[in-house]
Protein backbone atom coordinates (compact mmCIF):
# COMPACT_ATOMS: atom_id res chain seq x y z
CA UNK A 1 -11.00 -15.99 -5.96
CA UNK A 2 -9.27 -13.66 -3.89
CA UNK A 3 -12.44 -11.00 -4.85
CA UNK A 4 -15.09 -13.30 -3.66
CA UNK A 5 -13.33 -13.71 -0.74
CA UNK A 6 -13.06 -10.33 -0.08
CA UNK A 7 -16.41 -9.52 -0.81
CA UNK A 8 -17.73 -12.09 1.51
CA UNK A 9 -15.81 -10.80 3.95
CA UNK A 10 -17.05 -7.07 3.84
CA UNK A 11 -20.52 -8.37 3.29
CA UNK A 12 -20.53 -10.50 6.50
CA UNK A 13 -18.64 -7.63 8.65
CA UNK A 14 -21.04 -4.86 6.94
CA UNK A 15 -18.31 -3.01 5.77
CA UNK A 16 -18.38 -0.33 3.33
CA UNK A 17 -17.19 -1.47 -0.26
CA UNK A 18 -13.66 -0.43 -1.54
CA UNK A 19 -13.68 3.42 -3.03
CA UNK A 20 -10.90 4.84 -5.58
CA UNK A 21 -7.87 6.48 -3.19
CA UNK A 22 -5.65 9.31 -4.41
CA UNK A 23 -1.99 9.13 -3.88
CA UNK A 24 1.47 10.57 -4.16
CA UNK A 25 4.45 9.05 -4.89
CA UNK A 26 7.70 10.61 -3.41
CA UNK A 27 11.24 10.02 -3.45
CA UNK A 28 12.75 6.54 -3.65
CA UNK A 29 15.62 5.81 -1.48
CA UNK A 30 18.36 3.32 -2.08
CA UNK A 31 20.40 1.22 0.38
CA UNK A 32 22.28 -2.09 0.40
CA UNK A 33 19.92 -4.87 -0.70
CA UNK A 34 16.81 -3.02 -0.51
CA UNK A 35 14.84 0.34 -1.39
CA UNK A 36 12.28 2.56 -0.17
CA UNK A 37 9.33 4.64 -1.52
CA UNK A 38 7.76 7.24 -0.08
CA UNK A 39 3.35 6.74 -1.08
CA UNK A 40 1.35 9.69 0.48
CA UNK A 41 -2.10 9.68 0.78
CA UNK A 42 -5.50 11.85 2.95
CA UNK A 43 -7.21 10.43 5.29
CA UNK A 44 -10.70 11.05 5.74
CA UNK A 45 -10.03 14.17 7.99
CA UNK A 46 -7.88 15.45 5.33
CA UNK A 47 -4.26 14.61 7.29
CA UNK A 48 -1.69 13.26 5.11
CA UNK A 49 -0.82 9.69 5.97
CA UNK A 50 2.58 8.02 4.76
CA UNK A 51 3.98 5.22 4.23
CA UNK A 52 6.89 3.45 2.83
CA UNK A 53 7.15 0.36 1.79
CA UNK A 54 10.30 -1.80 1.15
CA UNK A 55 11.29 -3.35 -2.11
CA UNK A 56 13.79 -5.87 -1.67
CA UNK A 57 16.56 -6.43 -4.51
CA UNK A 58 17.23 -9.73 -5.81
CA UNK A 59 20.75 -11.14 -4.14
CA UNK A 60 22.87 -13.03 -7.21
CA UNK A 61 24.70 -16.23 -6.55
CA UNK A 62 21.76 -17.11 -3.83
């Protein structure tokens, strides 16, 4: 489902369909409750773009 829906949506918008992206993974950084990954990818200009997303840890006893 969630392909259709996304395929109807570029198709009504006219957008360009999905292409294969190179990335990086960096380091992974612990804290309390939650940890961070560093994913590097290039942009179309060829500038590196970041990001880090947050994994959050399960609590026990919650």
């Amino acid at each position: 489902m969630h392909n259709a829906i996304g395929s109807m949506l570029r198709e009504r918008l006219r957008l360009a369909a999905p292409a294969p992206l190179a990335f990086e993974r960096g380091r992974i950084d612990a804290f309390h409750g939650f940890s961070r990954e560093r994913i590097e990818y290039r942009g179309l200009e060829g500038d590196v773009i970041s990001v880090m997303p947050l994994r959050l840890h399960q609590r026990r006893g919650v």
